[in-house]
C-alpha atoms as a PDB file:
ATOM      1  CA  UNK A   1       0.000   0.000   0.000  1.00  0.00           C
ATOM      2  CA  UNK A   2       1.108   3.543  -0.925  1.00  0.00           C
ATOM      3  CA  UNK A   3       2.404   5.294   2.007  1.00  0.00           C
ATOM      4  CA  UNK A   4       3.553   9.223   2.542  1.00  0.00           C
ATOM      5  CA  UNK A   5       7.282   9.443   0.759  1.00  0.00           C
ATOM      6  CA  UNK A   6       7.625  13.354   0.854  1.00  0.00           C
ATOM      7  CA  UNK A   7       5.795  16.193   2.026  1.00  0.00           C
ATOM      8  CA  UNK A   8       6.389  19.843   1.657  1.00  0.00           C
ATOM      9  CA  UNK A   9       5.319  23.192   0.512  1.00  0.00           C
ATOM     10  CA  UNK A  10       5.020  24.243  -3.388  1.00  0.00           C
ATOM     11  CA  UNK A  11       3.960  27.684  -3.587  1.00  0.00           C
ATOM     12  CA  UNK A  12       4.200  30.847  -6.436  1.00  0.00           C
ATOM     13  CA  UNK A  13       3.984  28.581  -8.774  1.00  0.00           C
ATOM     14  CA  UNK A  14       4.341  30.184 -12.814  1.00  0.00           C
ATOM     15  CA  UNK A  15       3.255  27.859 -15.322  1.00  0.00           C
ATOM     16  CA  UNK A  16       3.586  28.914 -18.977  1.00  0.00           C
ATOM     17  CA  UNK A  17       1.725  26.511 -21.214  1.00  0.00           C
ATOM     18  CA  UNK A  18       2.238  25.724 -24.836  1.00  0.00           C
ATOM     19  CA  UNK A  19       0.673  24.280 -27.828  1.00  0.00           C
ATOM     20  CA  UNK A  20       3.206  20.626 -28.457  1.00  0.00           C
ATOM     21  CA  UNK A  21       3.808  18.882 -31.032  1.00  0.00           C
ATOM     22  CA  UNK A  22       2.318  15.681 -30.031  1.00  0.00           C
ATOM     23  CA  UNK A  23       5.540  13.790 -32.037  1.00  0.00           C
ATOM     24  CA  UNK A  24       7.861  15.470 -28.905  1.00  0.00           C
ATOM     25  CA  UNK A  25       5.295  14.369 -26.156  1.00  0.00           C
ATOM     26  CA  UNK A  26       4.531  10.051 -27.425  1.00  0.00           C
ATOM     27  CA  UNK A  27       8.069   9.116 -26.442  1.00  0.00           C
ATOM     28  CA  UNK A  28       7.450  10.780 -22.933  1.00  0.00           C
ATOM     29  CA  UNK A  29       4.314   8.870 -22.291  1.00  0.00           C
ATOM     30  CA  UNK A  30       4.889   6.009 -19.870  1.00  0.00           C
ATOM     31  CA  UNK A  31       3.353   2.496 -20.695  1.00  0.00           C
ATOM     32  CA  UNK A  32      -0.175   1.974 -19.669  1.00  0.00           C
ATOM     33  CA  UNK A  33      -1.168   5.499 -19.906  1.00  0.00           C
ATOM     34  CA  UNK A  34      -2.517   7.391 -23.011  1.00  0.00           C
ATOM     35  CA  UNK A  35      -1.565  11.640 -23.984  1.00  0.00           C
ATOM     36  CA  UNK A  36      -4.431  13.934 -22.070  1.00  0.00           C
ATOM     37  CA  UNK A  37      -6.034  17.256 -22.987  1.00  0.00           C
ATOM     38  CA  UNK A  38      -8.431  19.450 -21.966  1.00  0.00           C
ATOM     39  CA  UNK A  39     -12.107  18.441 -21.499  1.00  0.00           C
ATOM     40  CA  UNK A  40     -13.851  19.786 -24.940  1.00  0.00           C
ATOM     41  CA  UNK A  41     -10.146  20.001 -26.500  1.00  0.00           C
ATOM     42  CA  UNK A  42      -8.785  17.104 -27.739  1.00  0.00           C
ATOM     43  CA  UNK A  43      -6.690  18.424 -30.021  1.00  0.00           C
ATOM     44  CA  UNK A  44      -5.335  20.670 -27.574  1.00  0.00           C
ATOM     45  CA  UNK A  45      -1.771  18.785 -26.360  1.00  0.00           C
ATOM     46  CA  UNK A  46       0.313  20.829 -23.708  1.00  0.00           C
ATOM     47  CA  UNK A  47       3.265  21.072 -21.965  1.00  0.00           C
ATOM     48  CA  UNK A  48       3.738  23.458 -19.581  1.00  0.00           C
ATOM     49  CA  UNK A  49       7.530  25.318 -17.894  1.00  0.00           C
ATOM     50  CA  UNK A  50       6.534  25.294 -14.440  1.00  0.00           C
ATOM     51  CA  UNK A  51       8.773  27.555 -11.660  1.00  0.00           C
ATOM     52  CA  UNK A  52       7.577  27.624  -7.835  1.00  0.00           C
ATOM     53  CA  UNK A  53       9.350  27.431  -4.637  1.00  0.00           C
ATOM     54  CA  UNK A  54       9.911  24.212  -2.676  1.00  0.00           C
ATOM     55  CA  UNK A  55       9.983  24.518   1.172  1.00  0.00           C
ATOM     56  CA  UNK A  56      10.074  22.541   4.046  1.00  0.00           C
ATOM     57  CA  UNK A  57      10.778  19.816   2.560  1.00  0.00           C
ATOM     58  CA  UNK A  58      10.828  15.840   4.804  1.00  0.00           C
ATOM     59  CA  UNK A  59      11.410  12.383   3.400  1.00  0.00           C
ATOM     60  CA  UNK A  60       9.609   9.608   4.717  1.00  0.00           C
ATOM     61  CA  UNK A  61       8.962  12.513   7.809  1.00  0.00           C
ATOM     62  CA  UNK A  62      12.646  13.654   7.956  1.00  0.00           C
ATOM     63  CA  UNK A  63      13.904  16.993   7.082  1.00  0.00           C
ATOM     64  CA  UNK A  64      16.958  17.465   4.402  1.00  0.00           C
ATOM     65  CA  UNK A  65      19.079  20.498   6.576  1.00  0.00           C
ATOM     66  CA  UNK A  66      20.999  21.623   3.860  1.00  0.00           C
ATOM     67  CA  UNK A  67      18.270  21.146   0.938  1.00  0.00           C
ATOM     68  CA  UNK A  68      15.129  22.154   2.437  1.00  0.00           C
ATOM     69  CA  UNK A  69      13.843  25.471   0.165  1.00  0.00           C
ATOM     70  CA  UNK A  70      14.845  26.308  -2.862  1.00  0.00           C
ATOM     71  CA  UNK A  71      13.639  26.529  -6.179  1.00  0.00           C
ATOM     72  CA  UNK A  72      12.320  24.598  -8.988  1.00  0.00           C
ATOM     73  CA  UNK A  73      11.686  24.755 -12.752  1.00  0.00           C
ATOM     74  CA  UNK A  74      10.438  21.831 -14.362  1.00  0.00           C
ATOM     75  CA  UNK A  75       8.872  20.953 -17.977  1.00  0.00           C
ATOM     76  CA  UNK A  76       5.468  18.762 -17.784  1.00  0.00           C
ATOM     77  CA  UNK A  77       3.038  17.515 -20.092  1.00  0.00           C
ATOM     78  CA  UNK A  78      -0.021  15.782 -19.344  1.00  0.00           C
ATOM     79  CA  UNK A  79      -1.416  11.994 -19.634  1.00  0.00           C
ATOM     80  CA  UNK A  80      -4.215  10.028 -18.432  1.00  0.00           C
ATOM     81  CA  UNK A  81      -5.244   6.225 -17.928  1.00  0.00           C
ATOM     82  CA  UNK A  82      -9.311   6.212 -17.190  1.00  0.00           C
ATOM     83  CA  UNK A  83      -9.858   8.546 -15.142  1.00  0.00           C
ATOM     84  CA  UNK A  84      -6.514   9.022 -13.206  1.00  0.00           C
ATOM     85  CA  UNK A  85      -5.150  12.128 -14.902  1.00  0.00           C
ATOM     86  CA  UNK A  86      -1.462  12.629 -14.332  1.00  0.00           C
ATOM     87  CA  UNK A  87       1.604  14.800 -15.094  1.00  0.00           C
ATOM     88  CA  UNK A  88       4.730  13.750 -16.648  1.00  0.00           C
ATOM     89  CA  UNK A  89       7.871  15.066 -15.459  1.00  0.00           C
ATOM     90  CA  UNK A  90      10.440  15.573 -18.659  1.00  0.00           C
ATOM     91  CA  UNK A  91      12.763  17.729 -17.163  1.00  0.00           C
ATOM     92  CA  UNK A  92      13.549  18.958 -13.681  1.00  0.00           C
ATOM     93  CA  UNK A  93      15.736  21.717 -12.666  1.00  0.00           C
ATOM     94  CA  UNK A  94      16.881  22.592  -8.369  1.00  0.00           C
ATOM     95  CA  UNK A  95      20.101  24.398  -7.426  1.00  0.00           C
ATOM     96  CA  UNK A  96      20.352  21.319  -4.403  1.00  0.00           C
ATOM     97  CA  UNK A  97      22.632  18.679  -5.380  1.00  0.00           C
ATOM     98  CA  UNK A  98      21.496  16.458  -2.669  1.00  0.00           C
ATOM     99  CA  UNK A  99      17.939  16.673  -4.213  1.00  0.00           C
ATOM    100  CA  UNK A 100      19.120  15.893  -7.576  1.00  0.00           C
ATOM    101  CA  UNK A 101      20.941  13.049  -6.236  1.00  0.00           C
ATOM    102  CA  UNK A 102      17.917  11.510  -3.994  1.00  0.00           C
ATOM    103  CA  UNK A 103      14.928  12.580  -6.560  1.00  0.00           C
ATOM    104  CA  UNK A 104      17.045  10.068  -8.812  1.00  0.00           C
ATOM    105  CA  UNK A 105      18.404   7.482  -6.905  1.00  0.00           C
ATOM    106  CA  UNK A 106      14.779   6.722  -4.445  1.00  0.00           C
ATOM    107  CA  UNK A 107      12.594   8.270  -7.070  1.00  0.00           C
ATOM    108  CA  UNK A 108      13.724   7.836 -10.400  1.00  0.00           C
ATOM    109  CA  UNK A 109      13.099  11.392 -11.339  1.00  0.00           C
ATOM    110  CA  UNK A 110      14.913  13.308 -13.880  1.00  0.00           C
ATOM    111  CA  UNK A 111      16.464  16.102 -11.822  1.00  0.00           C
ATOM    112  CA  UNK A 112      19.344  18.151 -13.075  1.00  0.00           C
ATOM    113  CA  UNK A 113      21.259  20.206 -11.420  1.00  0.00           C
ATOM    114  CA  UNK A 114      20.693  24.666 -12.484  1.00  0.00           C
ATOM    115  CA  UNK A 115      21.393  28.001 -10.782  1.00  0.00           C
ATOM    116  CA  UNK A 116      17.628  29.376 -10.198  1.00  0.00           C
ATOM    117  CA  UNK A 117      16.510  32.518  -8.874  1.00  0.00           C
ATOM    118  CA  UNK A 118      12.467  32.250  -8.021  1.00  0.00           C
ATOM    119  CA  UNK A 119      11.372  35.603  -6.291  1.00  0.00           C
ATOM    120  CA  UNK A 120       8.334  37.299  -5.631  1.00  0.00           C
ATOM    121  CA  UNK A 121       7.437  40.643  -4.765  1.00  0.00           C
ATOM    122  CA  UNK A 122       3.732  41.427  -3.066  1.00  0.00           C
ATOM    123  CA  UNK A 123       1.163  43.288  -1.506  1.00  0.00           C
ATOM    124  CA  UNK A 124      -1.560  46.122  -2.294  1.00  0.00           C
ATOM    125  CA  UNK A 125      -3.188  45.244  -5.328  1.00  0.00           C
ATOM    126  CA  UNK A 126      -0.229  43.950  -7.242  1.00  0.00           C
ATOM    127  CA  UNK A 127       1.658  40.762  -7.402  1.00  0.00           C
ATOM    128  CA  UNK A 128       5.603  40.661  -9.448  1.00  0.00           C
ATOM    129  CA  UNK A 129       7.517  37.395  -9.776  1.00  0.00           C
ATOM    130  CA  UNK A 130      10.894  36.883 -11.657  1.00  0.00           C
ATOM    131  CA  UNK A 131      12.413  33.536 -12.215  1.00  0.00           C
ATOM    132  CA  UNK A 132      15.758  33.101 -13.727  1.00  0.00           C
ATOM    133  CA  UNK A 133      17.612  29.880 -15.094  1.00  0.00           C
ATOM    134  CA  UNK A 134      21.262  29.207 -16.513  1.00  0.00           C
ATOM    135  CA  UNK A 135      22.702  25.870 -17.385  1.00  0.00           C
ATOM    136  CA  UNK A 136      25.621  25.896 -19.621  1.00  0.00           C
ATOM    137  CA  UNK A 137      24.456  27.832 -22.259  1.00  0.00           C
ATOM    138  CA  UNK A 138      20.722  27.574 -21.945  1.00  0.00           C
ATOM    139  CA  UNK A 139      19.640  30.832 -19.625  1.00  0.00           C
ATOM    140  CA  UNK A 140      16.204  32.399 -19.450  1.00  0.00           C
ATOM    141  CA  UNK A 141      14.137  34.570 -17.343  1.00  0.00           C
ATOM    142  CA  UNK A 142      10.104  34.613 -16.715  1.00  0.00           C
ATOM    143  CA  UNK A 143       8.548  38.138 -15.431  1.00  0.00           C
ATOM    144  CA  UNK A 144       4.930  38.649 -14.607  1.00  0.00           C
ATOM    145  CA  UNK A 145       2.813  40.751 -13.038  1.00  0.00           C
ATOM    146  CA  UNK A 146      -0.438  39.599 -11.659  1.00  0.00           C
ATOM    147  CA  UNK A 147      -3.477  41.132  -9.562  1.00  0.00           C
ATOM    148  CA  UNK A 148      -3.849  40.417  -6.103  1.00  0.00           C
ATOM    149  CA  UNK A 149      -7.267  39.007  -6.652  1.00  0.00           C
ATOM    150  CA  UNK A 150      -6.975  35.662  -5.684  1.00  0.00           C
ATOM    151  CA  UNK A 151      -9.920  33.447  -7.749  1.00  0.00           C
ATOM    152  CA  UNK A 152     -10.622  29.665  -8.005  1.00  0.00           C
ATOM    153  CA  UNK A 153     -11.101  28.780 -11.957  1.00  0.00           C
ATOM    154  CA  UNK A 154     -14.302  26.322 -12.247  1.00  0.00           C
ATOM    155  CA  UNK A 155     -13.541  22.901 -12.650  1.00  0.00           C
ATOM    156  CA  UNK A 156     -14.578  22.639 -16.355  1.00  0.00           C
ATOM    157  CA  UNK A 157     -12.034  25.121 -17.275  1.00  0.00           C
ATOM    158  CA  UNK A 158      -8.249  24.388 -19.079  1.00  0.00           C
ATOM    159  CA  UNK A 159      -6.888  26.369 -15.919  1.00  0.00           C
ATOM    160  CA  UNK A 160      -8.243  24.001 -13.533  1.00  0.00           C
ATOM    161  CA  UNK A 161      -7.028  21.156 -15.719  1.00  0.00           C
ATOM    162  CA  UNK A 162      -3.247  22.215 -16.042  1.00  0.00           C
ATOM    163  CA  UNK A 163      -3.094  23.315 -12.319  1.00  0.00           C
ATOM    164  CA  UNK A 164      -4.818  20.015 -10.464  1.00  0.00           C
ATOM    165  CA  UNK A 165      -3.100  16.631 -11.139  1.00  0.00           C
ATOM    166  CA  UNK A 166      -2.942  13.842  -7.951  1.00  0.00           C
ATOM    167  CA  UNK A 167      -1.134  11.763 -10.100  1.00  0.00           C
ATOM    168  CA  UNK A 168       2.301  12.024 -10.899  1.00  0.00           C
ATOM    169  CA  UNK A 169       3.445   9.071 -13.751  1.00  0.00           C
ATOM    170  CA  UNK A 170       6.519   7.543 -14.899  1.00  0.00           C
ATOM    171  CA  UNK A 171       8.586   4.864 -15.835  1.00  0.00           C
ATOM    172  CA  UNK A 172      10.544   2.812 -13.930  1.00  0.00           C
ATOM    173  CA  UNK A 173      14.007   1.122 -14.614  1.00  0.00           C
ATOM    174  CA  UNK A 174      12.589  -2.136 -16.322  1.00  0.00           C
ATOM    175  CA  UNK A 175      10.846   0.475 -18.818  1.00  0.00           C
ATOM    176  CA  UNK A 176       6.902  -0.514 -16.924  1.00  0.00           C
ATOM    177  CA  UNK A 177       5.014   2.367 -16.111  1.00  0.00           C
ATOM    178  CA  UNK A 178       4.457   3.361 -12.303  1.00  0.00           C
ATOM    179  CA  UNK A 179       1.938   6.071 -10.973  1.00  0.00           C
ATOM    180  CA  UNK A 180       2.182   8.216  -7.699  1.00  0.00           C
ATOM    181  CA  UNK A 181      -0.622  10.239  -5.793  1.00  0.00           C
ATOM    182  CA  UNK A 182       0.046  14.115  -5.052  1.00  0.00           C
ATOM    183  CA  UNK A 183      -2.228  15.181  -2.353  1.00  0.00           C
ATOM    184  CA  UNK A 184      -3.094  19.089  -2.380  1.00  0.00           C
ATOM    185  CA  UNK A 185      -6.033  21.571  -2.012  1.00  0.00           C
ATOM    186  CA  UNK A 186      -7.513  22.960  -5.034  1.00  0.00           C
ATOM    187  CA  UNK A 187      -5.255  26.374  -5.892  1.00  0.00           C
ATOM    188  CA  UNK A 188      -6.035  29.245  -5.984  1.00  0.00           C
ATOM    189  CA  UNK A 189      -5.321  31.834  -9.100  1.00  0.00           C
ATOM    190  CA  UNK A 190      -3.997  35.228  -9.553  1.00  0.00           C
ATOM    191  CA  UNK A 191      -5.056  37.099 -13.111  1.00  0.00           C
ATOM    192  CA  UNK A 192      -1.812  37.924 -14.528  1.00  0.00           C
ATOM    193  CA  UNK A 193      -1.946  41.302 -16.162  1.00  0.00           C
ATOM    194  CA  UNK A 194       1.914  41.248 -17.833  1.00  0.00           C
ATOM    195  CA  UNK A 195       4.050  38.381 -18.626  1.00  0.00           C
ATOM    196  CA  UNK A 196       7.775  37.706 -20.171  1.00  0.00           C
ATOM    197  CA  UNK A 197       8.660  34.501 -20.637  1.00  0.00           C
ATOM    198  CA  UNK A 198      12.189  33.677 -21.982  1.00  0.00           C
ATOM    199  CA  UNK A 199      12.524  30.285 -20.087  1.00  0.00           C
ATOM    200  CA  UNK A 200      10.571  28.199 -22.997  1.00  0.00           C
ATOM    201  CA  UNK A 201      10.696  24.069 -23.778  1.00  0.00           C
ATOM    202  CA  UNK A 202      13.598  24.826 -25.909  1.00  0.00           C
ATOM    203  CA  UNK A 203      15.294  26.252 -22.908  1.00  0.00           C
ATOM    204  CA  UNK A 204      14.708  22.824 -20.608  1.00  0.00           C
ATOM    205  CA  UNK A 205      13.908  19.997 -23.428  1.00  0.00           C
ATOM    206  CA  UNK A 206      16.517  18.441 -25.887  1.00  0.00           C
ATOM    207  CA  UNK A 207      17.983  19.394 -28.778  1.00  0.00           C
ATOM    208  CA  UNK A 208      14.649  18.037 -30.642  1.00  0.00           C
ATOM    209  CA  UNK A 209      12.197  20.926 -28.631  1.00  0.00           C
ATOM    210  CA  UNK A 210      14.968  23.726 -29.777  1.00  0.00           C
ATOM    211  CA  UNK A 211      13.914  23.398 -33.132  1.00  0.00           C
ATOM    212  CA  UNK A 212       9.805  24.592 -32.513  1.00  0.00           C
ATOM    213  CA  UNK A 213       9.412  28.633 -32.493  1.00  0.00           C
ATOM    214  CA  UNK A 214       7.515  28.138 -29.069  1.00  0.00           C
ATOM    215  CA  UNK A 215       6.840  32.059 -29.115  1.00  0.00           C
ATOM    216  CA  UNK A 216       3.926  31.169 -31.427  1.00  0.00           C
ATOM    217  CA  UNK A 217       2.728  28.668 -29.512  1.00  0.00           C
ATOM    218  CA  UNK A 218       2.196  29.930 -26.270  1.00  0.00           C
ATOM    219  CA  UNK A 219      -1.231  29.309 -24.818  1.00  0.00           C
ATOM    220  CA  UNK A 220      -1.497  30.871 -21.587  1.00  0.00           C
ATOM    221  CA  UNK A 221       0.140  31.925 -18.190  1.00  0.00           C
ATOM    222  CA  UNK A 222      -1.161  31.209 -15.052  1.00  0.00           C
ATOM    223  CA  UNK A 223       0.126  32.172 -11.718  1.00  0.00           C
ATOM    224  CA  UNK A 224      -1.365  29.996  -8.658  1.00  0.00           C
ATOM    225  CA  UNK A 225      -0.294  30.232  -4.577  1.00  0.00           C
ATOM    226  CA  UNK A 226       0.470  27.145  -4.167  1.00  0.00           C
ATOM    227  CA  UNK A 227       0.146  24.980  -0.813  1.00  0.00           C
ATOM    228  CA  UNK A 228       1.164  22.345   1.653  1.00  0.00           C
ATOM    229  CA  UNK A 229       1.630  18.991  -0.616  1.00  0.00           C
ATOM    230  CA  UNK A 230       2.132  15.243  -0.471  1.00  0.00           C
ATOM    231  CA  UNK A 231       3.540  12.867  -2.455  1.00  0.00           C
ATOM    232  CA  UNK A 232       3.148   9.012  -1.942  1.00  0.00           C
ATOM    233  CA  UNK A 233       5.283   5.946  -2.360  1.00  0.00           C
ATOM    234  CA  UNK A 234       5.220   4.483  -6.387  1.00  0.00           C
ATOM    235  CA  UNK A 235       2.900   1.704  -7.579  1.00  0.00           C
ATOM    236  CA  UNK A 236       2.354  -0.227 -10.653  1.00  0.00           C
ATOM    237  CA  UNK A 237       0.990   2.214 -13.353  1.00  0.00           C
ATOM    238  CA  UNK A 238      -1.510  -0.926 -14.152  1.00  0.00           C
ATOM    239  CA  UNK A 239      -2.764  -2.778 -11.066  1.00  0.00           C
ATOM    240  CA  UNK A 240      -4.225  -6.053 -11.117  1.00  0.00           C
ATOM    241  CA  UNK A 241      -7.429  -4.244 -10.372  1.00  0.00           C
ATOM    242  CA  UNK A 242      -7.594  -1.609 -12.888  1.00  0.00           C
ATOM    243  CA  UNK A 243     -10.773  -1.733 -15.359  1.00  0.00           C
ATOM    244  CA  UNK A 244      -8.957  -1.132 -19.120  1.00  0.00           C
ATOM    245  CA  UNK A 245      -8.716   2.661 -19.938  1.00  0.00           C
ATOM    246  CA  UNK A 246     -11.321   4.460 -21.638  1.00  0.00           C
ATOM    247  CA  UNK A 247     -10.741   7.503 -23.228  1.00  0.00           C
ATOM    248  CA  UNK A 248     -12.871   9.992 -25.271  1.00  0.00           C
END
């Protein structure tokens, strides 16, 4: 039985969303599990540059002392098997080496290591973050400016559905997909009014994603609080129980 492997606190979380080819996203989809878009949108394929701040961070209920806030940025896209819908980790960034080198060794997750700056101005009636990245050669910055009226999109909406996965899936070293649950509140929004974004899938994917103009395909912005989080212990991405998938 799945049991609580980390807990912590994701918050100011950016996500810039974009239109994907769905050629880059199929070899990213684990076995077992099928691409997912929006309800009403199925030709609608995402992937999303997400940047938020990681805090308090315990594994298995024991803090990391010299790794427990910093930041994140991460490239996701989005899959589903019936009706678990789940996010799919391509690329993930911290400035902690011992994360990098736990997320991969207990977790199988494909950290790398980044200098990232994630901070956020607020208060009155205006909110400012500014995110910067630099590996090697690939750098990039996001800037936005959103209105401190916090709002909680409706659960039809594509905001809602890029926002609120529980499932996290993946595959695991014999190539067989495994799933994870992600325990959160529903999160709040903030409109954003201005945005820059200059850290893009070309600036986290491989060589293969630096070859789409991703200016043109930008979809949408979003800028959500964020709040205390849980993730559980891996199982099977197919159980012995599942029903087969259905999909629309």
């Amino acid at each position: 039985m799945a049991r609580p492997f980390l807990t912590a606190r994701w918050t100011d979380l950016v996500l810039a969303n974009y239109r994907a080819p769905v050629e880059l996203l199929r070899p990213h989809v684990p076995p077992g599990s099928e691409l997912d878009t929006p309800d009403g949108a199925p030709d609608l394929h995402l992937v999303s540059v997400v940047a938020f701040r990681f805090a308090g961070l315990r594994v298995f209920g024991l803090p990391l002392p010299t790794a427990g806030d910093f930041p994140e940025v991460n490239l996701r896209c989005y899959v589903r098997r019936g009706e678990r819908r789940a996010a799919v980790f391509l690329n993930e960034y911290v400035p902690a080496h011992l994360v990098v080198i736990g997320a991969r060794l207990l977790y199988r997750q494909p950290y790398r290591l980044a200098e990232i700056s994630h901070r956020v101005q607020g208060g009155g009636e205006a909110i400012e973050v500014r995110t910067t990245f630099a590996r090697g050669d690939r750098r990039g910055e996001i800037r936005l400016r959103a209105a401190n009226r916090p709002e909680t999109p409706p659960e039809s909406s594509v905001e809602h559905f890029l926002k609120e996965h529980y499932w996290g899936f993946d595959r695991g070293r014999r190539g067989t997909g495994f799933r994870y649950r992600v325990d959160h509140p529903v999160w709040r929004t903030f409109p954003v009014e201005e945005h820059h974004i200059a850290i893009d899938p070309a600036t986290l994917g491989d060589e293969r994603w630096r070859e789409v103009d991703w200016r043109e395909r930008l979809h949408s912005v979003l800028f959500a609080e964020g709040s205390a989080a849980t993730i559980y212990t891996g199982e099977p991405l197919v159980g012995p129980d599942d029903p087969a998938p259905t999909f629309p």
